[in-house]
C-alpha atoms as a PDB file:
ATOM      1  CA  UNK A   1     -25.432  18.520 -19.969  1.00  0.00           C
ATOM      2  CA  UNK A   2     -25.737  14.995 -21.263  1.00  0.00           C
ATOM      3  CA  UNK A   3     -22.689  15.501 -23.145  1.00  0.00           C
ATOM      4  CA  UNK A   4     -21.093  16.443 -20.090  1.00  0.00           C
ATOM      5  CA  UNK A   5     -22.412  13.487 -17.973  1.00  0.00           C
ATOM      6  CA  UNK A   6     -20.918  11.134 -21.133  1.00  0.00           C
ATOM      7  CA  UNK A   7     -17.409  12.916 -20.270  1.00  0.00           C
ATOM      8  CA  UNK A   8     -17.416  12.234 -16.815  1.00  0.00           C
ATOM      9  CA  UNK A   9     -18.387   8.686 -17.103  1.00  0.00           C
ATOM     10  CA  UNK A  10     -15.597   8.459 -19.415  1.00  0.00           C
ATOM     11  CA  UNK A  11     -13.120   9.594 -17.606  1.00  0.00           C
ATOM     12  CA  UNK A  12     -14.490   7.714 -14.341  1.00  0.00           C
ATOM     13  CA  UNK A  13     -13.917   4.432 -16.381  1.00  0.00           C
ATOM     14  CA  UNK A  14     -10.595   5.305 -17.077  1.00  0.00           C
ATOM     15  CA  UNK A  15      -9.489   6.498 -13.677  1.00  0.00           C
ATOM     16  CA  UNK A  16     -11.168   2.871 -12.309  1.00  0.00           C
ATOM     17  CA  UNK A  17      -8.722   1.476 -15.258  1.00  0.00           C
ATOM     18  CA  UNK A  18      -5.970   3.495 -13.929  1.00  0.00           C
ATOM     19  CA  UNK A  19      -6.849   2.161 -10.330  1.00  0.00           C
ATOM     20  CA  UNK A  20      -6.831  -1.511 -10.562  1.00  0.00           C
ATOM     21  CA  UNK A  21      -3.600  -1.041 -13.035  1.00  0.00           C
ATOM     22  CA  UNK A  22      -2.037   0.915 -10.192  1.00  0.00           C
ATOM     23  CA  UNK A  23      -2.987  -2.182  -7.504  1.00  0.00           C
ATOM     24  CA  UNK A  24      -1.609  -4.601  -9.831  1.00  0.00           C
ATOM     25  CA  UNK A  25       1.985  -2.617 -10.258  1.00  0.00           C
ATOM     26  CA  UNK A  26       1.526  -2.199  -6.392  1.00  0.00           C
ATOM     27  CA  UNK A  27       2.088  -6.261  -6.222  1.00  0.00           C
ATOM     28  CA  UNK A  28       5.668  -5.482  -7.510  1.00  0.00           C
ATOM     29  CA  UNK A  29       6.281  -2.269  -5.177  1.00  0.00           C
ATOM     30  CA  UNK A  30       8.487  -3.890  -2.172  1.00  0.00           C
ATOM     31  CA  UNK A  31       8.320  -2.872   1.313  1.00  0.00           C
ATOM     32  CA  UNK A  32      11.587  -3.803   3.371  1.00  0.00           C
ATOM     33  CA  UNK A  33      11.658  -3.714   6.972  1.00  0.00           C
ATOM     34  CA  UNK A  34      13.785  -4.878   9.772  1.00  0.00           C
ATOM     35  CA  UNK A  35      14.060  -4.697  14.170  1.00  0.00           C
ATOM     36  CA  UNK A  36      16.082  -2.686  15.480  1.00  0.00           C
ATOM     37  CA  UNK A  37      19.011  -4.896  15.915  1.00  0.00           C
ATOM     38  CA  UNK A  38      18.097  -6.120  12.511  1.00  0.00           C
ATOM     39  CA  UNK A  39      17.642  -9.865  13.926  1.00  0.00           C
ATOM     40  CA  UNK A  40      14.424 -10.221  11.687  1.00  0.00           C
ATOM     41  CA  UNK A  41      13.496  -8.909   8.630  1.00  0.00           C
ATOM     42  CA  UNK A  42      10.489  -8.832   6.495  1.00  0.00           C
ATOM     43  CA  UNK A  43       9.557  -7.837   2.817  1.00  0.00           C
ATOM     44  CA  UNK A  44       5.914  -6.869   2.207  1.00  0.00           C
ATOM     45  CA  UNK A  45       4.124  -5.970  -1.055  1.00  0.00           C
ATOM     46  CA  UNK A  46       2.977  -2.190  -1.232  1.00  0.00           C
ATOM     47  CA  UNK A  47      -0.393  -4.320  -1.244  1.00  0.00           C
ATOM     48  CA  UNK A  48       0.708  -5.521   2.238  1.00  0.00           C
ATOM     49  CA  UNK A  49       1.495  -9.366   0.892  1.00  0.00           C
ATOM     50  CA  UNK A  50       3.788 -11.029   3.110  1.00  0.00           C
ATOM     51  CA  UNK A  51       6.740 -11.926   1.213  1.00  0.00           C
ATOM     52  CA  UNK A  52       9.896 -13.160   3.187  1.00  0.00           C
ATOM     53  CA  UNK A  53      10.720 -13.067   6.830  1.00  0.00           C
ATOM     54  CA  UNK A  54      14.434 -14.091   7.687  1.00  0.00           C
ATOM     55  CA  UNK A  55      14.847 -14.763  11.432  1.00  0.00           C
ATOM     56  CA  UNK A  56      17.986 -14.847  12.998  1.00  0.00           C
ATOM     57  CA  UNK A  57      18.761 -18.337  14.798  1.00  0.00           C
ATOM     58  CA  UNK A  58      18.795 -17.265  18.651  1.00  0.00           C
ATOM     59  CA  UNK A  59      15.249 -15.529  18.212  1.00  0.00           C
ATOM     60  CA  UNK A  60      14.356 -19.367  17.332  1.00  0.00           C
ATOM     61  CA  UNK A  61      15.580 -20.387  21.233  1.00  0.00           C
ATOM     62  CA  UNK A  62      12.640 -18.070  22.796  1.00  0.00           C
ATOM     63  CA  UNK A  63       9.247 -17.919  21.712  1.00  0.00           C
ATOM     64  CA  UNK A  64       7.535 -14.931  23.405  1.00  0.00           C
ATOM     65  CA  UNK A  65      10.547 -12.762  22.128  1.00  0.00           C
ATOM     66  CA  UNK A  66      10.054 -14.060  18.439  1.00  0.00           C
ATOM     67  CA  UNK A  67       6.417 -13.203  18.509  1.00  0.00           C
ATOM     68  CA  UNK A  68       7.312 -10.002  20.036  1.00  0.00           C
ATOM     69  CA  UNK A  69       9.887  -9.083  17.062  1.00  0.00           C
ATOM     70  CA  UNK A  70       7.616 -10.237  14.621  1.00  0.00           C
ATOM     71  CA  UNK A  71       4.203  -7.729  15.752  1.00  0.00           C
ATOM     72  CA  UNK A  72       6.821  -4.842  16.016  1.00  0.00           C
ATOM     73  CA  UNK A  73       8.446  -5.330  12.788  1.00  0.00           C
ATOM     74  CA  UNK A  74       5.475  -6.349  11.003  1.00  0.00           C
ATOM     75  CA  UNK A  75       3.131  -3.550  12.218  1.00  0.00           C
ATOM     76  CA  UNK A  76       5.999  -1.378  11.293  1.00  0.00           C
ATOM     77  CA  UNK A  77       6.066  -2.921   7.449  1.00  0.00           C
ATOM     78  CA  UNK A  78       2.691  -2.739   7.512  1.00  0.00           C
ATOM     79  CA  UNK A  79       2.146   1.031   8.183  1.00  0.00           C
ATOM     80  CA  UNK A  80       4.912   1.565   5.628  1.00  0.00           C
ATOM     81  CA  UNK A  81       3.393  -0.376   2.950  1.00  0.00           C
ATOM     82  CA  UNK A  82      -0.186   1.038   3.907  1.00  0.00           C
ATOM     83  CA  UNK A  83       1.440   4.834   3.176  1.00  0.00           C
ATOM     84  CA  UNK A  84       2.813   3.678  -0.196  1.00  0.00           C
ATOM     85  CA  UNK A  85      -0.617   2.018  -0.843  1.00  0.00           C
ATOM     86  CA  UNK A  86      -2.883   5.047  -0.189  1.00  0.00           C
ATOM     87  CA  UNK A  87      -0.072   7.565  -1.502  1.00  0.00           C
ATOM     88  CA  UNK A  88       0.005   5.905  -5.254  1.00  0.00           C
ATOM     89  CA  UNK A  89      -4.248   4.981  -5.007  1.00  0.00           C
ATOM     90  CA  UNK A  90      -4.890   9.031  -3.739  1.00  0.00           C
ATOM     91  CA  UNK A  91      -2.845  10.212  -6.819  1.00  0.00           C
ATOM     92  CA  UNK A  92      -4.516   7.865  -9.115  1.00  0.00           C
ATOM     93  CA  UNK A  93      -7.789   8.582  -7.845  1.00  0.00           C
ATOM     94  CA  UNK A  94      -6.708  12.506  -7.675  1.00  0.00           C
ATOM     95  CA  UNK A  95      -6.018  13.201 -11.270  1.00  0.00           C
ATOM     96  CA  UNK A  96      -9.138  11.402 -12.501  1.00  0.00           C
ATOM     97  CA  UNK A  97     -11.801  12.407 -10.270  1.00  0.00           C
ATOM     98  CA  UNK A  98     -13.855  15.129 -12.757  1.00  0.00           C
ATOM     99  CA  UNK A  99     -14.057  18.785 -11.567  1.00  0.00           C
ATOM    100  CA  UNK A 100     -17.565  18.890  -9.694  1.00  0.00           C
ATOM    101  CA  UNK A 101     -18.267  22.278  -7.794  1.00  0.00           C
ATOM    102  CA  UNK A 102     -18.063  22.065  -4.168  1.00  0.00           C
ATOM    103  CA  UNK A 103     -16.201  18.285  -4.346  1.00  0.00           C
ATOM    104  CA  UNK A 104     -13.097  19.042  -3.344  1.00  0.00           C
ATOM    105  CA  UNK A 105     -12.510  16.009  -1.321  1.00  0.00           C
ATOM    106  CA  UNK A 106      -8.478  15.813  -2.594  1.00  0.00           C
ATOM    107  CA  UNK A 107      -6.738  18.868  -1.384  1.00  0.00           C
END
């Protein structure tokens, strides 16, 4: 049994190794997005880091619509990047949880 416990506290080190290597490679994963009419665009990280937003000029000329773009197009970025996210961290997680009876929390 102690044997055992050494094995899974192993392999729990390694999956938390696998983890934060996954984040970090996440950092380079990007996320394009753009409105409908494609007058703004925006690139996130898969770790949902703002990285560019191009605006076309006549958004520029009236506010409210600008900030309207921007919460659409960002909240749609954002749910895209937030599937990559937990997609890649599930998988990681997934393959390095140990095989505990009655844990099936990954199906």
């Amino acid at each position: 049994m102690f044997g055992d416990m050494m094995g899974m506290m192993g392999k729990l080190k390694e999956t938390q190794k696998k983890v934060e290597d996954t984040k970090k490679r996440l950092d380079t994963v990007l996320v394009d997005e753009s409105s409908n009419d494609n007058k703004l665009k925006v690139t996130l990280t898969a770790n949902r880091t703002i990285k560019s937003i191009e605006v076309a000029d006549e958004l520029l000329e009236d506010k409210e619509q600008l900030e309207d773009y921007l919460i659409l197009t960002l909240n749609k970025a954002i749910e895209k990047a937030t599937s990559i996210n937990e997609a890649e961290l599930a998988a990681v997680a997934k393959e390095g949880m140990p095989n505990i009876p009655g844990m099936d929390m990954f199906k």
